[in-house]
N, C-alpha and C. Protein backbone atom coordinates (compact mmCIF):
# COMPACT_ATOMS: atom_id res chain seq x y z
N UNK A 1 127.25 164.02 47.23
CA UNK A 1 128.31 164.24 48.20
C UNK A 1 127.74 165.04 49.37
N UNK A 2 128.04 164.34 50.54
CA UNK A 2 127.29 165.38 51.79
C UNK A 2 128.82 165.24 52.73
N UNK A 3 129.19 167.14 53.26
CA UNK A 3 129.77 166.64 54.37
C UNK A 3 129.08 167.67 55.26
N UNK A 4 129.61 166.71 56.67
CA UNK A 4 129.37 167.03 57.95
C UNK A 4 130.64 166.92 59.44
N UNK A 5 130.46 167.90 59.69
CA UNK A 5 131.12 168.07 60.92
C UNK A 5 130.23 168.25 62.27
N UNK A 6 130.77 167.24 63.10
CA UNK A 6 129.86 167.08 64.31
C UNK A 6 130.70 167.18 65.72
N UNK A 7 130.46 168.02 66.18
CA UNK A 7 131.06 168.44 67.85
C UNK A 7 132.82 168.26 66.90
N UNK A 8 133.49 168.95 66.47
CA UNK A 8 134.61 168.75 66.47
C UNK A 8 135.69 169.59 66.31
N UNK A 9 136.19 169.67 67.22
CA UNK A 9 137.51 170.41 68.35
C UNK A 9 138.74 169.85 67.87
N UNK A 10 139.69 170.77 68.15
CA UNK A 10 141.03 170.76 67.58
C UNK A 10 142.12 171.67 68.43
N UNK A 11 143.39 171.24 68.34
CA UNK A 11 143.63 171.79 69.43
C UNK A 11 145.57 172.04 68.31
N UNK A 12 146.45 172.79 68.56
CA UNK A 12 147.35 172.63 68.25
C UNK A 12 148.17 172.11 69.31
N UNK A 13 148.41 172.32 70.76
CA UNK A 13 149.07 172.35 71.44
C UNK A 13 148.71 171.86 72.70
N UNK A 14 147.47 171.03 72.52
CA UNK A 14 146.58 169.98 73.30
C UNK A 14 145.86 170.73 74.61
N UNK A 15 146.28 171.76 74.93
CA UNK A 15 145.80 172.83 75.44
C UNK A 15 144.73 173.92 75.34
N UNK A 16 144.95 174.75 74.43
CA UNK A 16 143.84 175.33 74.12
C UNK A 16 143.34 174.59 72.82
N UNK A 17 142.22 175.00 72.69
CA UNK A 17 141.61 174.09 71.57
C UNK A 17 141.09 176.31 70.78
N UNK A 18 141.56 175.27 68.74
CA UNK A 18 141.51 176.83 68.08
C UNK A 18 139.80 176.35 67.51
N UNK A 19 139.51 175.47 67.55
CA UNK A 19 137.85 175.09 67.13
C UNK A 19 137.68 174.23 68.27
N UNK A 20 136.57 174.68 68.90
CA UNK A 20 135.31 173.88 69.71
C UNK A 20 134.27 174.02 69.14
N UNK A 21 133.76 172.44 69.11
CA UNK A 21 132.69 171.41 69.35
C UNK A 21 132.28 172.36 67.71
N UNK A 22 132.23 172.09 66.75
CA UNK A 22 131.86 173.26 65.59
C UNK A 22 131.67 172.21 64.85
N UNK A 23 130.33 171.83 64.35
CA UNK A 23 129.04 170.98 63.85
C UNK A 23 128.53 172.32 62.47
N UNK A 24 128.63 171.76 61.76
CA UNK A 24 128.08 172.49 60.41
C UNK A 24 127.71 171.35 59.29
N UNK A 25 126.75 170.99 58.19
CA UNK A 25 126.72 170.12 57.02
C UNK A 25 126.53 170.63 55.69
N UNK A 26 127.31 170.48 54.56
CA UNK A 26 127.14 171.08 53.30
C UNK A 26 126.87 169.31 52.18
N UNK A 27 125.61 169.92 51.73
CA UNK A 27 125.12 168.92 50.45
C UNK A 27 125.81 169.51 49.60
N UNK A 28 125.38 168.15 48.26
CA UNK A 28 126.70 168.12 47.26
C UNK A 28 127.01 169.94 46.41
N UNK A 29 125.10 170.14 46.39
CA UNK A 29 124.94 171.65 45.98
C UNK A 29 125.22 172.50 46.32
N UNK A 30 125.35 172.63 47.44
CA UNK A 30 125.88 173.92 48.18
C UNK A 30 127.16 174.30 47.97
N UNK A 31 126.85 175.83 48.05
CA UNK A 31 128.22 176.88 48.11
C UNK A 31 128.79 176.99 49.40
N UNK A 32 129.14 176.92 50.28
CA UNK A 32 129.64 177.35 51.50
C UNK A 32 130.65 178.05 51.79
N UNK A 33 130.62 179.21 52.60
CA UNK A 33 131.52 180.44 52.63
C UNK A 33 131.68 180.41 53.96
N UNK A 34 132.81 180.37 54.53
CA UNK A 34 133.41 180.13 55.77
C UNK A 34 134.04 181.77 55.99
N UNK A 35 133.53 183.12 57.09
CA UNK A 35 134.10 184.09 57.23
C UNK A 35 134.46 184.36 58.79
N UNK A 36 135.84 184.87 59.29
CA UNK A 36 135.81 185.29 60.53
C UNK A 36 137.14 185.75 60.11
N UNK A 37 137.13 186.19 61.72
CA UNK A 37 138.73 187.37 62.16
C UNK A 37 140.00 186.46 62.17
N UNK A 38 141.18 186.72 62.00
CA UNK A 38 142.24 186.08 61.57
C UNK A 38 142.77 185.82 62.88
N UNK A 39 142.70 184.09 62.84
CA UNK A 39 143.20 183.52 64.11
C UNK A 39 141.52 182.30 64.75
N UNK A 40 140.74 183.08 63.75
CA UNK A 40 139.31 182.14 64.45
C UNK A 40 139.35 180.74 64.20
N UNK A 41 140.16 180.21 63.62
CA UNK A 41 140.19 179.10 62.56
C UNK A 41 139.77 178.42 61.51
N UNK A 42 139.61 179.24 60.48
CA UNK A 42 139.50 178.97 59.09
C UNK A 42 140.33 177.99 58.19
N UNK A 43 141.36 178.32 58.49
CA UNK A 43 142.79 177.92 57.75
C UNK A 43 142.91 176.70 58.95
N UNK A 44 142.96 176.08 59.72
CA UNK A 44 142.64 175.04 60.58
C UNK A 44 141.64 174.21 60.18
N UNK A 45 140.19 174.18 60.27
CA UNK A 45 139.29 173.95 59.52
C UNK A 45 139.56 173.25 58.14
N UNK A 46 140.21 173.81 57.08
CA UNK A 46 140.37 173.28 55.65
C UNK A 46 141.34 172.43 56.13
N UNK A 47 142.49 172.56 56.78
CA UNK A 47 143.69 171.65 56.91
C UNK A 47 143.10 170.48 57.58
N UNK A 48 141.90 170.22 58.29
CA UNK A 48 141.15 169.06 58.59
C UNK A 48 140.62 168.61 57.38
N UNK A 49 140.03 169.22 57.40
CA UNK A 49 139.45 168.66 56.15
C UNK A 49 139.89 168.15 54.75
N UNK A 50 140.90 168.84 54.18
CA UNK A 50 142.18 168.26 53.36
C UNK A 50 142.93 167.39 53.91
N UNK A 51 142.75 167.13 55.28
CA UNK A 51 143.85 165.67 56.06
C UNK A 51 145.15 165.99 56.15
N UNK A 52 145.53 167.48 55.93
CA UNK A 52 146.74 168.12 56.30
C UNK A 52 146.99 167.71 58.10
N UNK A 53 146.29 167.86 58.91
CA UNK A 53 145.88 167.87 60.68
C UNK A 53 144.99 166.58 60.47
N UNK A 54 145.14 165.75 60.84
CA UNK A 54 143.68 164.55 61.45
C UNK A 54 143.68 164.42 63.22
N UNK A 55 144.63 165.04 63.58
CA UNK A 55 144.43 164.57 65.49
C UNK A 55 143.05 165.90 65.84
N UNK A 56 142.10 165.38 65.74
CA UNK A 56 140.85 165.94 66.44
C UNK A 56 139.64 165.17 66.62
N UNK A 57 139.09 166.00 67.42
CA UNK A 57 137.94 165.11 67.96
C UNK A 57 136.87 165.49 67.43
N UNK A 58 135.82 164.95 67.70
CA UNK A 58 134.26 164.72 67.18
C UNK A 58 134.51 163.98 65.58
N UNK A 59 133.65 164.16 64.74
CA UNK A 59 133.56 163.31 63.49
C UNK A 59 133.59 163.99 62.46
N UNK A 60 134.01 164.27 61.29
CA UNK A 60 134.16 164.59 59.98
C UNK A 60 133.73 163.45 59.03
N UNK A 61 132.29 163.60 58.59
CA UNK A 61 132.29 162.87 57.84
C UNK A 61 131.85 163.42 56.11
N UNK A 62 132.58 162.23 55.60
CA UNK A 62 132.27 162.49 53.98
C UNK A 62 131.23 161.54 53.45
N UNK A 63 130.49 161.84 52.91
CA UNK A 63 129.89 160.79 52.71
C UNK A 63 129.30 159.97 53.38
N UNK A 64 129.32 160.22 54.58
CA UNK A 64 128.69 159.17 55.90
C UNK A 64 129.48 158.68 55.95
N UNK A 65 130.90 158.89 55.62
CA UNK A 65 132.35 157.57 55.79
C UNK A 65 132.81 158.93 57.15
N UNK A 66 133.52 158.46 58.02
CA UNK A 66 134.69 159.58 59.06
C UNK A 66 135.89 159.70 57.88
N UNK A 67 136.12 160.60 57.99
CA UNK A 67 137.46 161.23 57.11
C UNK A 67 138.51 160.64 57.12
N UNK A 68 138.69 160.23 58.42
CA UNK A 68 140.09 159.44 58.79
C UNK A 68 140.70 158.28 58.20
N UNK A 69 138.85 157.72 57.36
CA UNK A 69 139.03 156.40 56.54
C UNK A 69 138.86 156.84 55.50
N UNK A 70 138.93 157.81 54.85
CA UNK A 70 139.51 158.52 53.46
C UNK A 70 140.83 158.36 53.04
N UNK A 71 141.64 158.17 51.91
CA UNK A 71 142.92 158.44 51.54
C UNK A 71 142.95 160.08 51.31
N UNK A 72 143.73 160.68 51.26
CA UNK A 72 143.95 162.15 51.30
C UNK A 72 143.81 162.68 49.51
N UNK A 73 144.31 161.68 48.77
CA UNK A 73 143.72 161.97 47.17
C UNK A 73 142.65 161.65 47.03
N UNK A 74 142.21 161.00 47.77
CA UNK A 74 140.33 160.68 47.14
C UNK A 74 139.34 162.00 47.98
N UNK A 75 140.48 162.75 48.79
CA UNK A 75 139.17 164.02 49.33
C UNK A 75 139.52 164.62 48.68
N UNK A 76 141.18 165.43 47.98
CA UNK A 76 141.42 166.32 47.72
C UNK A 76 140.90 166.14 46.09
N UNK A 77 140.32 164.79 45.47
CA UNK A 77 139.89 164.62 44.50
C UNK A 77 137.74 165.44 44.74
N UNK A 78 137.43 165.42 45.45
CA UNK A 78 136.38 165.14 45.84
C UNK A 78 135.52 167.02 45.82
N UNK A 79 136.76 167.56 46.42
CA UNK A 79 136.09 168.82 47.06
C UNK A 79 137.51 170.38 46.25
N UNK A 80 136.64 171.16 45.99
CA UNK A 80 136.66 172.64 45.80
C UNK A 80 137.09 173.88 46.97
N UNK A 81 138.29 174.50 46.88
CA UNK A 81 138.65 175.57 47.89
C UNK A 81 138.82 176.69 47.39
N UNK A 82 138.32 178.25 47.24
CA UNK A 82 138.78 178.96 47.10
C UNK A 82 139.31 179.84 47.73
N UNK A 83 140.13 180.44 48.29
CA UNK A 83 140.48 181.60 49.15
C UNK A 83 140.10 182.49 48.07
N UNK A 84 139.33 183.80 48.87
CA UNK A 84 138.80 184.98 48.31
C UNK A 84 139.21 186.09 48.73
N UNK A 85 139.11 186.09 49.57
CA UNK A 85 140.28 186.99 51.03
C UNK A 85 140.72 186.49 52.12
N UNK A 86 141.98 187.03 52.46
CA UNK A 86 142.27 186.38 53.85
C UNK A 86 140.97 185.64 55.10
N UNK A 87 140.11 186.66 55.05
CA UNK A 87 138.73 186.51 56.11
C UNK A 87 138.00 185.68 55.80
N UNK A 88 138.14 184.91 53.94
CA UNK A 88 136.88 184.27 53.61
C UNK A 88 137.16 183.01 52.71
N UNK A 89 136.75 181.91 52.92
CA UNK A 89 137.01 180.90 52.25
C UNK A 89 135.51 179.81 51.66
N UNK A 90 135.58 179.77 50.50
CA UNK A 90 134.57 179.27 49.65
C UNK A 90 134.71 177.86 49.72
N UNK A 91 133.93 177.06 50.26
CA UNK A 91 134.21 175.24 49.80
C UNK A 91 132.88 174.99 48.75
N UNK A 92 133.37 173.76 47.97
CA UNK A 92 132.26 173.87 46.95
C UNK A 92 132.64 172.08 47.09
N UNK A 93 131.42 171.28 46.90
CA UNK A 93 131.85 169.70 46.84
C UNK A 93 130.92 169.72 45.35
């Protein structure tokens, strides 16, 4: 399992955008720990990625598939979330 995020921005209110252009990749092994100040977009971030939000730009891909051509049970089958503290969130695939 590999994912990747490439240039991809999000916006709630088509205006300001709460993630720009934010490119990161986690293999199937990896731990990944997502930390910042409340409001940076963390909790935005997972809701992409769980397919809670899909209106954004650049690419999310799973698997080398874009997310968008995922069903929402075959990711939420796929991938690991823990909240640890408000500031910090663990993904595990």
């Amino acid at each position: 399992m590999h994912l990747e995020f490439r240039n991809v921005s999000y916006s709630y209110n088509g205006v300001q955008d709460v993630l720009t252009n934010v490119s990161f990749s986690i293999d199937n092994s990896d731990i990944f720990c997502l930390s910042g100040r409340n409001g940076a977009g963390k909790s935005t971030l997972l809701k992409l990625l769980t397919k809670i939000n899909c209106n954004y730009t650049g690419d999310i891909l799973l698997d080398g598939k874009e997310l968008r051509r995922w069903k929402r049970e075959e990711v939420n089958g796929k991938i690991g979330i823990c909240f640890q503290e408000s500031e910090c969130i663990w993904i595990q695939l």
